[in-house]
Structure formats: structure tokens, C-alpha cells
Protein backbone atom coordinates (compact mmCIF):
# COMPACT_ATOMS: atom_id res chain seq x y z
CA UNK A 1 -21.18 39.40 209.94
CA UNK A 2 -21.98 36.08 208.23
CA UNK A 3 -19.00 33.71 207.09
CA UNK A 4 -17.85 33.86 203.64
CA UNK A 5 -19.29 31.36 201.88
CA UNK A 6 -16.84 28.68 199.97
CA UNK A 7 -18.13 27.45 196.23
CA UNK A 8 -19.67 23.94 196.59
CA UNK A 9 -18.90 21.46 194.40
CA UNK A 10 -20.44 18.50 192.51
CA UNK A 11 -22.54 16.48 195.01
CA UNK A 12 -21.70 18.39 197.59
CA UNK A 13 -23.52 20.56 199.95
CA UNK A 14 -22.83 23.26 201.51
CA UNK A 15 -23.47 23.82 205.45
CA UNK A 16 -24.07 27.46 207.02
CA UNK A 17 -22.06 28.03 210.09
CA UNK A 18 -23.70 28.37 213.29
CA UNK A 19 -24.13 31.91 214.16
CA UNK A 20 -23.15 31.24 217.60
CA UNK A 21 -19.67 30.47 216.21
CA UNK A 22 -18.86 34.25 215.71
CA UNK A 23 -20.56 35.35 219.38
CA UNK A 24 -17.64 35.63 221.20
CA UNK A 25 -16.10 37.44 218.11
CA UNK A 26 -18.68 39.83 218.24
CA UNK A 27 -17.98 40.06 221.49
CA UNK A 28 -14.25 40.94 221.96
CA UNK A 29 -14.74 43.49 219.02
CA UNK A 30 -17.61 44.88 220.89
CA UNK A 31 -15.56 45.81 224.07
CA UNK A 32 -12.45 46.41 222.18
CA UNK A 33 -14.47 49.09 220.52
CA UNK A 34 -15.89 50.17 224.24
CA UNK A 35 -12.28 50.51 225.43
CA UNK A 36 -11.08 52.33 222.30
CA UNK A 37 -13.90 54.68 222.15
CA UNK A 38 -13.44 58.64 223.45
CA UNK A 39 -15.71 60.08 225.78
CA UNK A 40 -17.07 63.41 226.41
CA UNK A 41 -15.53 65.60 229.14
CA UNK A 42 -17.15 65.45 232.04
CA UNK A 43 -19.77 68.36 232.64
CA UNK A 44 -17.51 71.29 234.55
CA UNK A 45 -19.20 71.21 238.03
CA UNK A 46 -19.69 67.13 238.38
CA UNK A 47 -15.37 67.31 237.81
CA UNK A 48 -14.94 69.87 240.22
CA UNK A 49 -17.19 67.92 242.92
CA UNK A 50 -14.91 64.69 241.94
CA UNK A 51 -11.63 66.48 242.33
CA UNK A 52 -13.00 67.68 246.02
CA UNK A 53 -13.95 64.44 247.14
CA UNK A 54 -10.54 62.85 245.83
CA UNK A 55 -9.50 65.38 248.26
CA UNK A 56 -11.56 64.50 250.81
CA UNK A 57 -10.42 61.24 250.50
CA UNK A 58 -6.31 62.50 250.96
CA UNK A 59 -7.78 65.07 254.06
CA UNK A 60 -9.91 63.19 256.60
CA UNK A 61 -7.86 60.70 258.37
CA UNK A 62 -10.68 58.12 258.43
CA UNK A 63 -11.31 58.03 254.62
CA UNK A 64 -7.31 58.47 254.27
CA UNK A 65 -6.56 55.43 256.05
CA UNK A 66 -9.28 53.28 253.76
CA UNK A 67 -7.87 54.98 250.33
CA UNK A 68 -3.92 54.61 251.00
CA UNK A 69 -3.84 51.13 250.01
CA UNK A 70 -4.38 52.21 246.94
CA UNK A 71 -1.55 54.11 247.14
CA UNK A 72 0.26 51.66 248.77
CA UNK A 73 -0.89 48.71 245.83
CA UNK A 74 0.52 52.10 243.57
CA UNK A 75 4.08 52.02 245.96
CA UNK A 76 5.04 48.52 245.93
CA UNK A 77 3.50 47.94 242.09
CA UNK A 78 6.51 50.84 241.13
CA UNK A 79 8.99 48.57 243.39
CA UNK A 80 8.14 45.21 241.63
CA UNK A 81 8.23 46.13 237.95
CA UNK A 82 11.94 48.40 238.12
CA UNK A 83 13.10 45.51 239.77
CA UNK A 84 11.64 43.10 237.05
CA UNK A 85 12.87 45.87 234.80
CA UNK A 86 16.30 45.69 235.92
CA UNK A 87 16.85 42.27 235.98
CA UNK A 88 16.17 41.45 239.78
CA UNK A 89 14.29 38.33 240.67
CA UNK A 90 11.10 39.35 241.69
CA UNK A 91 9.76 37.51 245.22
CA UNK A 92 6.91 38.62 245.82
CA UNK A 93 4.35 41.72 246.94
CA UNK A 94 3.12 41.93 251.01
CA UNK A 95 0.75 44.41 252.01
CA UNK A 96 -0.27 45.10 255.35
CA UNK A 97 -3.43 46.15 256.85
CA UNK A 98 -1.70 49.31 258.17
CA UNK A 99 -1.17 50.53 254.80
CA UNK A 100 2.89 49.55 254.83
CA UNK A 101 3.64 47.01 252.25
CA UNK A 102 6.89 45.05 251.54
CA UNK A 103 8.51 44.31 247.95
CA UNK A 104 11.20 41.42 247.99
CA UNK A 105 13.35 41.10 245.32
CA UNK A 106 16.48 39.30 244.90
CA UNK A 107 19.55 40.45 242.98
CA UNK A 108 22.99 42.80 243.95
CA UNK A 109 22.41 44.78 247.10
CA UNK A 110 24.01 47.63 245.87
CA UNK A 111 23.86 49.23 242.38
CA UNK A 112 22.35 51.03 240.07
CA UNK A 113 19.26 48.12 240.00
CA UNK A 114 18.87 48.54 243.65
CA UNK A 115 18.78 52.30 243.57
CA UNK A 116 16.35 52.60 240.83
CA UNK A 117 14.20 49.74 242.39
CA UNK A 118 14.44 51.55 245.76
CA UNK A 119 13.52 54.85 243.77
CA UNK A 120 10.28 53.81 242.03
CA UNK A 121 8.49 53.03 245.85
CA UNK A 122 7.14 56.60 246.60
CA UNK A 123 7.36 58.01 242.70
CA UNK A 124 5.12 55.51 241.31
CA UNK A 125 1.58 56.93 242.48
CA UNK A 126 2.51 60.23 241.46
CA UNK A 127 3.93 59.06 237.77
CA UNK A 128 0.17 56.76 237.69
CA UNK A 129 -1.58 59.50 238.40
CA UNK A 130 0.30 61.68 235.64
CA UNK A 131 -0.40 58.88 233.42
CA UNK A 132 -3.91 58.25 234.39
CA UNK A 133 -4.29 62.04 233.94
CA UNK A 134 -2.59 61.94 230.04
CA UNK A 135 -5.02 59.42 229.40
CA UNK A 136 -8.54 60.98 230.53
CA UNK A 137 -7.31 64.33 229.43
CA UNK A 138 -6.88 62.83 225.75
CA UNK A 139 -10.45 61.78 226.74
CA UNK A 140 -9.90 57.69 227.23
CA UNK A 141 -11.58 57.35 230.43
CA UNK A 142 -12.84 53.58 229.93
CA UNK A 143 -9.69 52.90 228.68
CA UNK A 144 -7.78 54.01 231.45
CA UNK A 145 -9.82 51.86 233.96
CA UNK A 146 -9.03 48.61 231.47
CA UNK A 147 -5.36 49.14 231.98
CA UNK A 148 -5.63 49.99 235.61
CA UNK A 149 -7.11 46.62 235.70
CA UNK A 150 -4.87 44.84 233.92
CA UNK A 151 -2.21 46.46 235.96
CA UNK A 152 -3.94 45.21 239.31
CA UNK A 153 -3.95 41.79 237.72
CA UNK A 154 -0.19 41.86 237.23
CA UNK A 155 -0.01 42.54 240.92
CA UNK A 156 -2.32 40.38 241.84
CA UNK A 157 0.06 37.29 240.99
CA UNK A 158 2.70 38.27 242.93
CA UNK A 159 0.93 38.67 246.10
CA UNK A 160 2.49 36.91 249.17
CA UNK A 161 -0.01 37.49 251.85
CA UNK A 162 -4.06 36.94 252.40
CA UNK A 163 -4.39 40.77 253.23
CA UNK A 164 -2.59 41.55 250.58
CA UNK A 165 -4.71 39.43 247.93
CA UNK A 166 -7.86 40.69 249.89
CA UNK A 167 -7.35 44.42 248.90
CA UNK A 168 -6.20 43.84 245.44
CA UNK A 169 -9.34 42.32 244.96
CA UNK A 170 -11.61 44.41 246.60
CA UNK A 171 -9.69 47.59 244.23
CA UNK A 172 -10.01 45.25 241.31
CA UNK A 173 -13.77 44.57 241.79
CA UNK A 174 -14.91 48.52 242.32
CA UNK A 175 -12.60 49.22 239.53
CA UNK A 176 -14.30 47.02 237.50
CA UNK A 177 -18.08 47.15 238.62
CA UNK A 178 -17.36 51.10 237.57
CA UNK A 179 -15.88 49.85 234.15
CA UNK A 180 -18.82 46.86 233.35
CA UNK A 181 -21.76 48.36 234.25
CA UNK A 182 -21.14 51.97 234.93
CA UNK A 183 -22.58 54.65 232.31
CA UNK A 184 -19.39 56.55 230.03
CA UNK A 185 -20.71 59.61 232.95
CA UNK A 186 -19.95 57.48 236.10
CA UNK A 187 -16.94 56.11 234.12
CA UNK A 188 -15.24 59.64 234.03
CA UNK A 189 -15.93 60.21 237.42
CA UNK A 190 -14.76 56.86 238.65
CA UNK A 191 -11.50 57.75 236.16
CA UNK A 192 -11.09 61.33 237.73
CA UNK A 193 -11.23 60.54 241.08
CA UNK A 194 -8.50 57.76 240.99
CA UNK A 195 -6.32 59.77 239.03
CA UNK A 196 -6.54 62.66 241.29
CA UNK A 197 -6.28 60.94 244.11
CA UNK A 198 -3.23 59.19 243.24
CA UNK A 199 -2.02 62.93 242.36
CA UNK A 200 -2.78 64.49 245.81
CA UNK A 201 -1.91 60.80 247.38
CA UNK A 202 1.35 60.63 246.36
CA UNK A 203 2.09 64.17 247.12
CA UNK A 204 0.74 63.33 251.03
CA UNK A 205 2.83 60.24 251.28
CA UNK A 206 5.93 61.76 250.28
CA UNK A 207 5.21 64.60 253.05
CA UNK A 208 4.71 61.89 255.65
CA UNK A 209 7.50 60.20 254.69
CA UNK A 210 9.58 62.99 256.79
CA UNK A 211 7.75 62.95 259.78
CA UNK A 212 7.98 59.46 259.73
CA UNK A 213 11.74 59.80 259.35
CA UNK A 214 12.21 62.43 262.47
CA UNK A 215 9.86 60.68 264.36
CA UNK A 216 11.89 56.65 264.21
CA UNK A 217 15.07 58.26 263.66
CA UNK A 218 15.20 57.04 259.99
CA UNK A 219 16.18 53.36 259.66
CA UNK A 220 14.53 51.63 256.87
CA UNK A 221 12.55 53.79 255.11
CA UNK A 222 13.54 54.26 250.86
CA UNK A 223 15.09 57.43 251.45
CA UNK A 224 17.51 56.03 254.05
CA UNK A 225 18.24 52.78 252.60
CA UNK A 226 18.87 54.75 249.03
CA UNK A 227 21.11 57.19 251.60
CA UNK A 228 23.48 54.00 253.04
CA UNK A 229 23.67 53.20 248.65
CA UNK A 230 24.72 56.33 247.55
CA UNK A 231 25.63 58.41 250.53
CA UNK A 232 23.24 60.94 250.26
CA UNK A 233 21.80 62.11 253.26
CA UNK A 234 18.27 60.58 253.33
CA UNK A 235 16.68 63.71 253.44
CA UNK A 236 17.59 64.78 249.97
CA UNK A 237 15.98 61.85 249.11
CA UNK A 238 12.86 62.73 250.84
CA UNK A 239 12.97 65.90 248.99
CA UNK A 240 13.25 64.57 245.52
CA UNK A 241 10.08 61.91 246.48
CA UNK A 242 8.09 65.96 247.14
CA UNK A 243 9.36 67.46 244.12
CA UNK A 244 8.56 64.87 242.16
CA UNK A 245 5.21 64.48 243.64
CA UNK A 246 3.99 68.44 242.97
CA UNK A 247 5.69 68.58 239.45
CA UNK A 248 3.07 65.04 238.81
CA UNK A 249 0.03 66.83 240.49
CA UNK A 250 0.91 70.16 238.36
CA UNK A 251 1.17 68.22 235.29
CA UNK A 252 -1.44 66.63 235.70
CA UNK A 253 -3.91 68.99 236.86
CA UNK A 254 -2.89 71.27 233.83
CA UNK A 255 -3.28 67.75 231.60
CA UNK A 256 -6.72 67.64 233.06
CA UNK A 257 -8.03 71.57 232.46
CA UNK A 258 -7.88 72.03 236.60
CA UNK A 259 -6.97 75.31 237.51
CA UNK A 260 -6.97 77.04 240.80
């Protein structure tokens, strides 16, 4: 859109501004508008085939242990921002090439701050993925990668260790090859298949978090650290992280037009 043009005056002459000057204008608005912009559902049997690969992904143990960082980036991203939230000093983000991760923030050990900080680890992938899901139900699929981005950038600055900045990267760069150059079709199933594996993720990692608690005798897991807070045995704790895990995926697969 050209400039408005300003009356000249006596003996003086007016000179047209470059249209170069409004390119990146043009440009913002244009992917602004890309971001905003609804998209058609995806076609009923290419969603299906994404929601059984993103299950596939949470089944085989060799694609499993490639796709929980994801869910781990998910874990200690819920850690970092209730602690932020709650007026903790934030440290810093580790994540390990075995999928564990460690969130260090400094504040009151004990606490309403700590507990909520401490609860947000294993409820965060499965309230993502009920967001995610809200999002590309209401049809916002490019959008939803944009802010998954933007999310992975907040991360990205508080990462403490090379592995750690390695696989934020690598998830930041599929996320956004998908989101640049992808088609709105391979955007929706690039959007789907995050959000439902975050779903079915978070619902797996909350199971293992049991076993993993019978099997090491439960020492510093988030169930048993919120137990020595509140005094309530670990287990319930454990519990709560399932519950809130299936009510997420049932949300969200009824957000999402999935039915069994």
C-alpha cells in the first residue's frame, strides 16, 4: 500500500518513498495473517493415520525413547514457569540424554511455591496437549505451531547443558521446517500428531512414574518429594499425575472429534 502522500509546498518537491521501505511491513502482516488464518479440518482418514502413529510413537520403545524428550522439554518447561510464576528464582533447565531432565530453582523449600512448582513436572504435557488440542479443534493449526515455538524459545534461554540446548533445537527446527514451508495439510498433521502425542505421552509417563517408584524405592521422584512437603503418601501423588493425565487425553480427544 503506497505512503500517504503529504501536500508540497512552494518550491518544494515532493519525494516518493522507496517501496522497499514498507517490505518488511508487508511482511509481518503477511505472516501475522498466516498465523491468524483457520484451516480446514483435516480429511477424516489422514487424522486417524496421525493419531495412530502419535501412538506408535508412545508404543514402540525405540521411537518412545526418541519422542520423550519432547515430553520431557514439556516436564521441566511446566517446572520452570510455576516457579517463575510463583516468585522462585529460576536457575536454569538440564536435560539429559536419557530423557530425565532437572529444573533448579531457588526460593523456600517448603510451601505452597514449592508444591505447585513440584506439581506442574508431570501435569504439564498433558495440560499442552489439552491446549494444543483447544487450539486445532477451534481449527488454528499454524497458529498452534507459532506458539509452540515461541514456547521452545522461552526454554531455550534457560538451558544449562549442551544436550539440553541440542534437543531444543533439533524440536525447534522440525517444528518450524513444518510451520515455514509445510502446506496448511502437512501443517495439521504436524499439529495433530504433537498434540496427541503429548496426550497419550503424558498419560505413559505418569504410568511409569510408579514402576519407577517400586522399582528405586521412591526417593526423589515429584511424587515423593511433594509426599516429604505435605505428608501425603507419594503414591496419591502418583495417582493424581494419572487422573489428571486421562481427564487431558479425554478432553482433548473429545476437543478434537476422536472417538473410539
Amino acid at each position: 500500500m503506497p505512503w500517504p502522500r503529504a501536500p508540497a509546498g512552494p518550491g518544494c518537491t515532493q519525494r516518493p518513498r522507496s517501496p522497499k521501505a514498507s517490505e518488511p511491513v508487508d511482511v509481518l502482516l503477511g505472516l501475522w495473517a498466516r498465523i491468524c488464518a483457520p484451516q480446514d479440518p483435516l480429511p477424516t482418514a489422514t487424522a486417524l493415520f496421525t493419531v495412530l502413529t502419535a501412538g506408535l510413537f508412545v508404543l514402540v520403545p525405540a521411537l518412545w525413547r526418541r519422542g520423550r524428550h519432547l515430553i520431557t522439554i514439556a516436564h521441566e518447561g511446566g517446572h520452570a514457569l510455576v516457579a517463575t510464576l510463583t516468585g522462585r528464582r529460576l536457575g536454569g533447565i538440564r536435560l539429559h540424554s536419557d530423557t530425565s531432565g532437572l529444573t533448579v530453582s531457588r526460593g523456600r523449600p517448603r510451601g505452597l511455591g514449592m508444591v505447585l512448582t513440584l506439581l506442574a513436572g508431570y501435569t504439564a504435557p498433558a495440560l499442552l496437549g489439552l491446549a494444543a488440542a483447544t487450539i486445532l479443534g477451534a481449527g488454528y493449526a499454524s497458529g498452534l505451531l507459532w506458539l509452540l515455538l515461541v514456547a521452545l524459545t522461552l526454554i531455550l534461554v534457560q538451558i544449562r547443558n549442551w544436550f539440553g540446548l541440542w534437543s531444543v533445537l533439533v524440536t525447534g527446527t522440525l517444528i518450524l521446517v513444518i510451520t515455514w514451508f509445510g502446506t496448511p495439510l502437512v501443517q495439521g498433521i504436524g499439529a495433530l500428531l504433537i498434540t496427541t502425542f503429548l496426550l497419550l505421552g503424558a498419560l505413559r509417563t505418569a504410568l511409569e512414574l510408579q514402576v519407577s517408584r517400586s522399582r528405586r524405592g521412591g526417593l526423589s521422584s515429584d511424587a515423593d518429594q511433594l509426599a516429604r512437603l505435605t505428608h501425603v503418601p507419594g503414591i496419591v501423588w502418583a495417582a493424581l499425575f494419572v487422573l489428571v493425565a486421562v481427564l487431558c487425553a479425554g478432553l482433548g480427544a473429545s476437543v478434537l472429534g476422536i472417538t473410539l
